[in-house]
PDB file of N, CA and C in Angstrom:
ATOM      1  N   UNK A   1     -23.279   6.272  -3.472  1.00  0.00           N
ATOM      2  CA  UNK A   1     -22.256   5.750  -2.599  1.00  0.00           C
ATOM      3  C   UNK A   1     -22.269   6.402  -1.226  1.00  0.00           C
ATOM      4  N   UNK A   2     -23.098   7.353  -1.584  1.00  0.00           N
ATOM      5  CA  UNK A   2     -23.320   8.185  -0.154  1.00  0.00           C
ATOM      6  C   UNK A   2     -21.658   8.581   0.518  1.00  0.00           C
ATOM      7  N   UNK A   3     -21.109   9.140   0.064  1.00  0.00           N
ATOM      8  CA  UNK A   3     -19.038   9.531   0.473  1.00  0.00           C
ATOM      9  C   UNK A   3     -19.499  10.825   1.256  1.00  0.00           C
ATOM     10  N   UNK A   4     -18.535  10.670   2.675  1.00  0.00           N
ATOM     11  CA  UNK A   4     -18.581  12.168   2.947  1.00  0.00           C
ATOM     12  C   UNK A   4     -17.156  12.866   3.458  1.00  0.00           C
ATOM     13  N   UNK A   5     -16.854  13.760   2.782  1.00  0.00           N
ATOM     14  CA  UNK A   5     -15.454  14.110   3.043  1.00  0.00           C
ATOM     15  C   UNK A   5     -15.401  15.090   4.010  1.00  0.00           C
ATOM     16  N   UNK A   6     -14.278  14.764   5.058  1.00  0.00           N
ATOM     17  CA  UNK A   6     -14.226  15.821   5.822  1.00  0.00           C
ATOM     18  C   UNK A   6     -12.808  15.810   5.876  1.00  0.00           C
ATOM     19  N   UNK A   7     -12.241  16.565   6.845  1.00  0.00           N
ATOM     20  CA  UNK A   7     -11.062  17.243   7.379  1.00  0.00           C
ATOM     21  C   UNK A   7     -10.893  16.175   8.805  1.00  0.00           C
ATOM     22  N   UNK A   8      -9.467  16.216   8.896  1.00  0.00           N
ATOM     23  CA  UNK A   8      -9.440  14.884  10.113  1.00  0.00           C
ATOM     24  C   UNK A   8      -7.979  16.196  10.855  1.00  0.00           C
ATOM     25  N   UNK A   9      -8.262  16.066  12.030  1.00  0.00           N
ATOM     26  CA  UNK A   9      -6.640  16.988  12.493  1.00  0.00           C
ATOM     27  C   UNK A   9      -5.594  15.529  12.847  1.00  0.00           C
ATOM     28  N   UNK A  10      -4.426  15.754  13.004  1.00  0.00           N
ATOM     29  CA  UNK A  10      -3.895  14.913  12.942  1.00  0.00           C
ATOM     30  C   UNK A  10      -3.905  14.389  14.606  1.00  0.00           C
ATOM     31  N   UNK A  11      -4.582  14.341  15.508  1.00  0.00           N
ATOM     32  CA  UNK A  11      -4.756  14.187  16.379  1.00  0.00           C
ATOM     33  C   UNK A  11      -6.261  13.093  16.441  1.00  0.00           C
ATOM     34  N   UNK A  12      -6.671  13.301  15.619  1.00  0.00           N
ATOM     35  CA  UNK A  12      -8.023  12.196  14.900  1.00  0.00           C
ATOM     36  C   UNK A  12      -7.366  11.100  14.239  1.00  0.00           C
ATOM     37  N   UNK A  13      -6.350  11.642  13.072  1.00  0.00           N
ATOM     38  CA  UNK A  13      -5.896  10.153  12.936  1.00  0.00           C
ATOM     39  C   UNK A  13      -4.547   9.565  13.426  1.00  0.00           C
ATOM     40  N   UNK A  14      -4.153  10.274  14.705  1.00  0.00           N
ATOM     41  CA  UNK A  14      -3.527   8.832  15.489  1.00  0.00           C
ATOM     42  C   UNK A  14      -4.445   8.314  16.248  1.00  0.00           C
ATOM     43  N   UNK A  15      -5.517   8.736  16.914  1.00  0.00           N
ATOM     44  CA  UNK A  15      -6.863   8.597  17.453  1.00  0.00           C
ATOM     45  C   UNK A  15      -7.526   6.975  16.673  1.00  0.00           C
ATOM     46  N   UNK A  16      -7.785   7.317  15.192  1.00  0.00           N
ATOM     47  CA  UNK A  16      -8.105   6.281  14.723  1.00  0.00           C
ATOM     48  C   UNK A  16      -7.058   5.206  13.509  1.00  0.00           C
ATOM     49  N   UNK A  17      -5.872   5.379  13.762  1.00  0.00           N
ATOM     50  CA  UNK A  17      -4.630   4.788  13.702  1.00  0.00           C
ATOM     51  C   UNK A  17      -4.410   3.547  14.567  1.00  0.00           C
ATOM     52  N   UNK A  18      -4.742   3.863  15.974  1.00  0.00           N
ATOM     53  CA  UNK A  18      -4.728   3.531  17.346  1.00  0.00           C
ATOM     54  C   UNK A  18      -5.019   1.749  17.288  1.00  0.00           C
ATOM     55  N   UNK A  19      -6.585   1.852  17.143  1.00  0.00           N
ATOM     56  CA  UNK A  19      -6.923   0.612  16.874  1.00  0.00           C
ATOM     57  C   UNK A  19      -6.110  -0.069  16.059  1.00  0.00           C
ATOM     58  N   UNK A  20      -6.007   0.141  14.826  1.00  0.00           N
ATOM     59  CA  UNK A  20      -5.188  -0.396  13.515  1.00  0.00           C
ATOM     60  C   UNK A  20      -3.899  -1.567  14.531  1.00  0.00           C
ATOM     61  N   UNK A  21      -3.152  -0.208  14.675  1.00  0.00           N
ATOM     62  CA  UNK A  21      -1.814  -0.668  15.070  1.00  0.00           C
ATOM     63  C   UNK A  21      -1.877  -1.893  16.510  1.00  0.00           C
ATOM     64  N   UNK A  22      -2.688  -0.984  17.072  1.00  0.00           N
ATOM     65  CA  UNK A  22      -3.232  -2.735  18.368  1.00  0.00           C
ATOM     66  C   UNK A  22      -3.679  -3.757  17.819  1.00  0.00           C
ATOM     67  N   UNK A  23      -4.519  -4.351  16.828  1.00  0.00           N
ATOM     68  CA  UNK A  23      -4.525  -5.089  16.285  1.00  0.00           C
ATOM     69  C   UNK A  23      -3.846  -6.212  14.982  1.00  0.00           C
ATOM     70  N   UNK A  24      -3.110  -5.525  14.705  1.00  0.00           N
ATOM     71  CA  UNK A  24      -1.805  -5.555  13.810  1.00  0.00           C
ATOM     72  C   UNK A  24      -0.511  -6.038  15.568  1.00  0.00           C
ATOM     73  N   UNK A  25      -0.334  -5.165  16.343  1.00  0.00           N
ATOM     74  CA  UNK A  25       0.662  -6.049  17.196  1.00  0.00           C
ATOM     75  C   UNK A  25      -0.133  -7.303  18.120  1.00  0.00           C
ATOM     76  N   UNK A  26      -1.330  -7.538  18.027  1.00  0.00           N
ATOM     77  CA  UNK A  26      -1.468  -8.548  18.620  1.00  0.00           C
ATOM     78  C   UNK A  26      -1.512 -10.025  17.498  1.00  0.00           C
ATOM     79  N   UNK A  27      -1.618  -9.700  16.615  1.00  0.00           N
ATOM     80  CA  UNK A  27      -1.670 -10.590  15.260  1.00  0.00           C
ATOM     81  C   UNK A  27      -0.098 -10.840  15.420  1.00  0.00           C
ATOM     82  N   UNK A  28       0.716 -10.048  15.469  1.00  0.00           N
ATOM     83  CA  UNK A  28       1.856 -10.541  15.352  1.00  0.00           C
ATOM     84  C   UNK A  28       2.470 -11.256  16.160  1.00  0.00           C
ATOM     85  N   UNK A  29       1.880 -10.720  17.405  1.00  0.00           N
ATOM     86  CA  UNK A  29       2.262 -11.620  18.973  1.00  0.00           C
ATOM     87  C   UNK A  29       1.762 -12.878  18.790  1.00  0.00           C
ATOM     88  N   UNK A  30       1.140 -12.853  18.098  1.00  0.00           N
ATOM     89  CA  UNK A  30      -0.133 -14.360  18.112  1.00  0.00           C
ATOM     90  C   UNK A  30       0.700 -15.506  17.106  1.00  0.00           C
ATOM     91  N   UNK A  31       1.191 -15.019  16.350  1.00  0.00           N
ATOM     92  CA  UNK A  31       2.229 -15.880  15.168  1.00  0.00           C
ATOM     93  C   UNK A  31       3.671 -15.557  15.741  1.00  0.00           C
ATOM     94  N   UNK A  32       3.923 -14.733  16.160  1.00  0.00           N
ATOM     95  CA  UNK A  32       5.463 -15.091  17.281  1.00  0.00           C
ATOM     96  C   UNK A  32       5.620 -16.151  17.588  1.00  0.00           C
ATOM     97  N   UNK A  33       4.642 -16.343  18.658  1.00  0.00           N
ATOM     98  CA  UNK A  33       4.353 -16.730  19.817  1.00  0.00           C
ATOM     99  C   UNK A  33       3.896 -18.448  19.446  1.00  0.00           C
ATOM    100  N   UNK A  34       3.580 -18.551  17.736  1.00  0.00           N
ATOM    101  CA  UNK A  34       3.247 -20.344  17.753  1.00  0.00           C
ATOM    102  C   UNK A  34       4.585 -21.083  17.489  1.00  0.00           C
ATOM    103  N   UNK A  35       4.060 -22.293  18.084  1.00  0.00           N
ATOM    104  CA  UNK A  35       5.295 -23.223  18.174  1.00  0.00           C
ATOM    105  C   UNK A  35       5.659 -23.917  16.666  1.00  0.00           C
ATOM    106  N   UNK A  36       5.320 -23.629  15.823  1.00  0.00           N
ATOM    107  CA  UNK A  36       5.613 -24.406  14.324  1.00  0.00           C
ATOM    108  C   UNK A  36       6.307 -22.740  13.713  1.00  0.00           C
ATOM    109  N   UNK A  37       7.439 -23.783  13.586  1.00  0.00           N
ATOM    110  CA  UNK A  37       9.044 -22.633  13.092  1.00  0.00           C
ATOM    111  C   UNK A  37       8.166 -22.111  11.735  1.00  0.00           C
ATOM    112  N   UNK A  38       7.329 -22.869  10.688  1.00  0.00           N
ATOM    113  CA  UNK A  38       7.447 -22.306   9.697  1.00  0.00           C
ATOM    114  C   UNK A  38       6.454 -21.308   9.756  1.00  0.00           C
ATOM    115  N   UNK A  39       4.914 -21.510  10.504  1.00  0.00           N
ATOM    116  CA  UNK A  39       4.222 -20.471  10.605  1.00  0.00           C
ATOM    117  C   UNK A  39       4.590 -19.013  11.118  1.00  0.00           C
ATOM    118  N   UNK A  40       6.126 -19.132  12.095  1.00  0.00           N
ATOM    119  CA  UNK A  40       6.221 -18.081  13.279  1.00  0.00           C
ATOM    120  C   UNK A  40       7.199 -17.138  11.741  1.00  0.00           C
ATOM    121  N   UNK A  41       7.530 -17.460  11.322  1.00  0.00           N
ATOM    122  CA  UNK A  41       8.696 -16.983  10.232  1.00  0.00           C
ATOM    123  C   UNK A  41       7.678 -16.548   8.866  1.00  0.00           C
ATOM    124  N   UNK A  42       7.281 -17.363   8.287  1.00  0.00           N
ATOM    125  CA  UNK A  42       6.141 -17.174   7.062  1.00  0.00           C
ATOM    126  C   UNK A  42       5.000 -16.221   7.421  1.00  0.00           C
ATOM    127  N   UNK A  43       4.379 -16.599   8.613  1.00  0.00           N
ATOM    128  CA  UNK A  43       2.891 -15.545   8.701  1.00  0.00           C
ATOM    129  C   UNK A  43       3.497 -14.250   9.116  1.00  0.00           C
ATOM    130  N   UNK A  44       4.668 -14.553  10.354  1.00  0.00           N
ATOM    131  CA  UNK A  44       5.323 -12.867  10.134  1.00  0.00           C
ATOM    132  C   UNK A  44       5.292 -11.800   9.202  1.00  0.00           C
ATOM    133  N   UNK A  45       6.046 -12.853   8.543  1.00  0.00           N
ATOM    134  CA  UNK A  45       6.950 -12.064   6.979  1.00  0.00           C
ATOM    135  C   UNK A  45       5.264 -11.573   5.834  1.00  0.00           C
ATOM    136  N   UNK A  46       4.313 -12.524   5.741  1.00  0.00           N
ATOM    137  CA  UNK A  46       3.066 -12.168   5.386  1.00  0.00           C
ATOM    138  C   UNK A  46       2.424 -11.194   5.755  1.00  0.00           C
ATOM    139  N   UNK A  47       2.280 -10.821   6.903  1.00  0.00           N
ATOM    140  CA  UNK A  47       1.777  -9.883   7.562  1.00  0.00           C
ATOM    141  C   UNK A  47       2.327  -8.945   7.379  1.00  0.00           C
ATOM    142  N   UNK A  48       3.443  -8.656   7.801  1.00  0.00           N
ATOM    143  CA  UNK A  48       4.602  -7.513   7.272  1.00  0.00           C
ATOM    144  C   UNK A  48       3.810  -7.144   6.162  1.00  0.00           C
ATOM    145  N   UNK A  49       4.100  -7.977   4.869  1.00  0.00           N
ATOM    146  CA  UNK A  49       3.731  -7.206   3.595  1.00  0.00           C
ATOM    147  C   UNK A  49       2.490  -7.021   3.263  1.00  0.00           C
ATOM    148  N   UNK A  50       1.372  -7.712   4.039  1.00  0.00           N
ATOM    149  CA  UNK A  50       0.241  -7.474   3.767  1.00  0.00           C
ATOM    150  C   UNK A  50       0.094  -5.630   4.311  1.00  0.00           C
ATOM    151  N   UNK A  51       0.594  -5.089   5.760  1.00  0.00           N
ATOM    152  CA  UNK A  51       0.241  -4.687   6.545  1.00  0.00           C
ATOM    153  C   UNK A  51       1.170  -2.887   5.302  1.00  0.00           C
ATOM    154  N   UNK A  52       2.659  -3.284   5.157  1.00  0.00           N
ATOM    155  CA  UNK A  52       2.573  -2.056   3.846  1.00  0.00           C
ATOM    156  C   UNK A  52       2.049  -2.245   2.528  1.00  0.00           C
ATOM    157  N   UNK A  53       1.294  -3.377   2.149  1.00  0.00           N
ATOM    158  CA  UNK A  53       0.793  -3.059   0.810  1.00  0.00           C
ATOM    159  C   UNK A  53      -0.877  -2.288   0.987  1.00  0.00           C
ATOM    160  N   UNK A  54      -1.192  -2.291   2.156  1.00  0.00           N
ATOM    161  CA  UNK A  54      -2.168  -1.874   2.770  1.00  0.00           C
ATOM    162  C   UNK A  54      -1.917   0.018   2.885  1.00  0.00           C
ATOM    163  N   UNK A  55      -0.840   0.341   3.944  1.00  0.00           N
ATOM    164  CA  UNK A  55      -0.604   1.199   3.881  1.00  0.00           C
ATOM    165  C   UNK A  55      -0.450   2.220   2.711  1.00  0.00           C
ATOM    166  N   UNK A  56       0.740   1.760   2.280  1.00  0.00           N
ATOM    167  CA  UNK A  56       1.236   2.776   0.854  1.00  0.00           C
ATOM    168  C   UNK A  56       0.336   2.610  -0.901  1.00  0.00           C
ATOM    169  N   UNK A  57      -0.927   1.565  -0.371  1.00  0.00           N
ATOM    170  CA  UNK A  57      -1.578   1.475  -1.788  1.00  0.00           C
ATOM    171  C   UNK A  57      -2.013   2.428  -2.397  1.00  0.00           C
ATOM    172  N   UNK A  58      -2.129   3.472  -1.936  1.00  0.00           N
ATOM    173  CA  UNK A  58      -3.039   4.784  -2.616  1.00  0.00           C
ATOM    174  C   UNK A  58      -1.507   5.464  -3.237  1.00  0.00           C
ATOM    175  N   UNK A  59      -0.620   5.517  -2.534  1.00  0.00           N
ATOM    176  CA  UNK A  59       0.535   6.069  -3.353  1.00  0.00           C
ATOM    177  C   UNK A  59       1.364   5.291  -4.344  1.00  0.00           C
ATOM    178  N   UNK A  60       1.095   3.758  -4.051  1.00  0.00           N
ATOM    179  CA  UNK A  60       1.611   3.481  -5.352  1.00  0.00           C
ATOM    180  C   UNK A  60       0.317   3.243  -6.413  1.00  0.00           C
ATOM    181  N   UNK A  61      -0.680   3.632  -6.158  1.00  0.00           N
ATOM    182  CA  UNK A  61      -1.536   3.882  -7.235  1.00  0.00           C
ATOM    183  C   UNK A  61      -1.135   4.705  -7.869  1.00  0.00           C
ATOM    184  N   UNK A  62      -0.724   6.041  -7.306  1.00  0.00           N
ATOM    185  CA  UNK A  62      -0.709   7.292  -8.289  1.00  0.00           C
ATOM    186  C   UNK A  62       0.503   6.974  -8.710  1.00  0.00           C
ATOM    187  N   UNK A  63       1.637   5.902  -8.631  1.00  0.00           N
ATOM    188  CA  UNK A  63       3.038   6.166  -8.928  1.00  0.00           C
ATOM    189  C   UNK A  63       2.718   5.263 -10.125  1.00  0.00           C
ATOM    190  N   UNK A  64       1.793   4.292  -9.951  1.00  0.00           N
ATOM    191  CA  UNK A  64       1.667   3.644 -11.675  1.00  0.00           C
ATOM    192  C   UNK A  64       0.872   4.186 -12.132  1.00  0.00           C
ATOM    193  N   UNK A  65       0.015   5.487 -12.117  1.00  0.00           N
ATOM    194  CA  UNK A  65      -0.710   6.143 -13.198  1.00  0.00           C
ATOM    195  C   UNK A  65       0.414   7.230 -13.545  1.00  0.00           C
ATOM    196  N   UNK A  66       1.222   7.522 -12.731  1.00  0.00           N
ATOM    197  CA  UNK A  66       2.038   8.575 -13.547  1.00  0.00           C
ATOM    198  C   UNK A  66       2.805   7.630 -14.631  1.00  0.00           C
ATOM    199  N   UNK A  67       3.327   6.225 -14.085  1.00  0.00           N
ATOM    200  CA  UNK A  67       4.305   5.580 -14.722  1.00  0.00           C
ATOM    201  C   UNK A  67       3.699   5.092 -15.694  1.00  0.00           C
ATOM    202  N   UNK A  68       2.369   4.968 -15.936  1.00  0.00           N
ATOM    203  CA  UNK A  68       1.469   4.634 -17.606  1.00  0.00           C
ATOM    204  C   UNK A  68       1.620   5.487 -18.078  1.00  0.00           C
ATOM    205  N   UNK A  69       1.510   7.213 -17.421  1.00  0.00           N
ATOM    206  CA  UNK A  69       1.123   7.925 -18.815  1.00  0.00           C
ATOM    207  C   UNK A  69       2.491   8.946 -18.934  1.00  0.00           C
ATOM    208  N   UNK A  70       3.289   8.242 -18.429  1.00  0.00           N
ATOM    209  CA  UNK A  70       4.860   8.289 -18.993  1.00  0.00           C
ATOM    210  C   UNK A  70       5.348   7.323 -19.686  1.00  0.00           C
ATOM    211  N   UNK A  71       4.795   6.722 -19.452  1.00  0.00           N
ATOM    212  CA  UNK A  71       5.378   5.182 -20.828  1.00  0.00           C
ATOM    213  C   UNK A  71       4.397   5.530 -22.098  1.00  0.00           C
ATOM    214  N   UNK A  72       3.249   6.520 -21.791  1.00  0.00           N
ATOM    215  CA  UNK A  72       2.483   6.169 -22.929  1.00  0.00           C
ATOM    216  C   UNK A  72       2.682   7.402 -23.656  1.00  0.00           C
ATOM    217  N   UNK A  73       3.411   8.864 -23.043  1.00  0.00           N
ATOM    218  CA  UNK A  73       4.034   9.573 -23.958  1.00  0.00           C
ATOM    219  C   UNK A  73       5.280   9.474 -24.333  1.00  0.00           C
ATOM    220  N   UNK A  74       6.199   8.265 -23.987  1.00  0.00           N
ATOM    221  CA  UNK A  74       7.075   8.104 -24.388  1.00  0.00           C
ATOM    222  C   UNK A  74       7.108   7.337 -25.937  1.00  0.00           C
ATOM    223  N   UNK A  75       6.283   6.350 -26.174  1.00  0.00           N
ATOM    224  CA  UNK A  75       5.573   5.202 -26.704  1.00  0.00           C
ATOM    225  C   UNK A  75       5.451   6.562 -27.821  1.00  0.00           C
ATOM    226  N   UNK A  76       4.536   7.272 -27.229  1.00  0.00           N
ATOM    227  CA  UNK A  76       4.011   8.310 -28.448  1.00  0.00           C
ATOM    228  C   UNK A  76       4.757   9.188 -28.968  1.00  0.00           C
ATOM    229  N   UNK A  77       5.858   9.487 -28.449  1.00  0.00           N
ATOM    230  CA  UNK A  77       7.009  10.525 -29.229  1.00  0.00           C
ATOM    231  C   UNK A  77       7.623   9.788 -30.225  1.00  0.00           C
ATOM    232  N   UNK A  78       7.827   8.575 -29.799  1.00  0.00           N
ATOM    233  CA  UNK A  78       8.906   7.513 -30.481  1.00  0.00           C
ATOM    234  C   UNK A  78       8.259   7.200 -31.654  1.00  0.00           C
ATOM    235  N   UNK A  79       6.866   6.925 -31.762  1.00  0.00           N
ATOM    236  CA  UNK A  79       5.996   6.904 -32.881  1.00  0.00           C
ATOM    237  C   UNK A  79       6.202   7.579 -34.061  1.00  0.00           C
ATOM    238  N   UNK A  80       6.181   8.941 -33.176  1.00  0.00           N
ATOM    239  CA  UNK A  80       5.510  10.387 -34.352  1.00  0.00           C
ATOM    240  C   UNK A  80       7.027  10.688 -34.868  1.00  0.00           C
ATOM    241  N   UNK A  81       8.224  10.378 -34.378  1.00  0.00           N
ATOM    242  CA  UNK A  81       9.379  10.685 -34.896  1.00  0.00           C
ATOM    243  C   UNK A  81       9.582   9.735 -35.703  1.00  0.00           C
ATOM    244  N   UNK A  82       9.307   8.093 -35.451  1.00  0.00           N
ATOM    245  CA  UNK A  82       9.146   7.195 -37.034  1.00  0.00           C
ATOM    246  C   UNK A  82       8.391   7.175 -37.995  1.00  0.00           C
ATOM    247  N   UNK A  83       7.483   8.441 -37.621  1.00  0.00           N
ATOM    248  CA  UNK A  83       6.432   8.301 -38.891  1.00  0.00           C
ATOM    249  C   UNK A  83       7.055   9.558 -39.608  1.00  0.00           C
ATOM    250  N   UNK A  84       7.641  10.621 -38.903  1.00  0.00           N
ATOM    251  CA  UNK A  84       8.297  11.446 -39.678  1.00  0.00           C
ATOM    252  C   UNK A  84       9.900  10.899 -40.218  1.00  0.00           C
ATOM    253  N   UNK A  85      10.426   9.923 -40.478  1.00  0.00           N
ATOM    254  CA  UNK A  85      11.490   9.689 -40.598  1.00  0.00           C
ATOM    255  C   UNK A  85      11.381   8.775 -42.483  1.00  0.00           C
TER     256      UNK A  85
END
């Protein structure tokens, strides 16, 4: 996969943030800005959620692997106490 990890200061990633966010407000200017009510309202509201399911995906990754393997020792206590019962 050839991955190479480095260290970014946070001055690198508003640096490369930068782009992101200019392109993200001109997308939005661009569907503002059309004359059909339902596109200016719908592609908004799309974008919006495309633009945080993008963002926060790596953290709600880890929030449903904690939330599996909390359902799955829960699952498993509840078990081992009906098999002892």
């Amino acid at each position: 996969l050839r991955l190479c990890v480095t260290r970014t200061s946070p001055a690198e990633m508003a640096e490369n943030q930068a782009p992101i966010d200019s392109e993200r407000r001109d997308a939005l200017g661009a569907l503002a800005a059309s004359p059909s009510f339902v596109r200016c309202n719908l592609g908004t509201t799309a974008l919006h959620v495309r633009n945080f399911a993008v963002d926060y995906a790596q953290g709600g990754l880890v929030m449903a692997v904690v939330g599996f393997k909390l359902m799955e020792w829960w699952y498993g206590t509840g078990e081992k106490s009906m098999q002892q019962s």
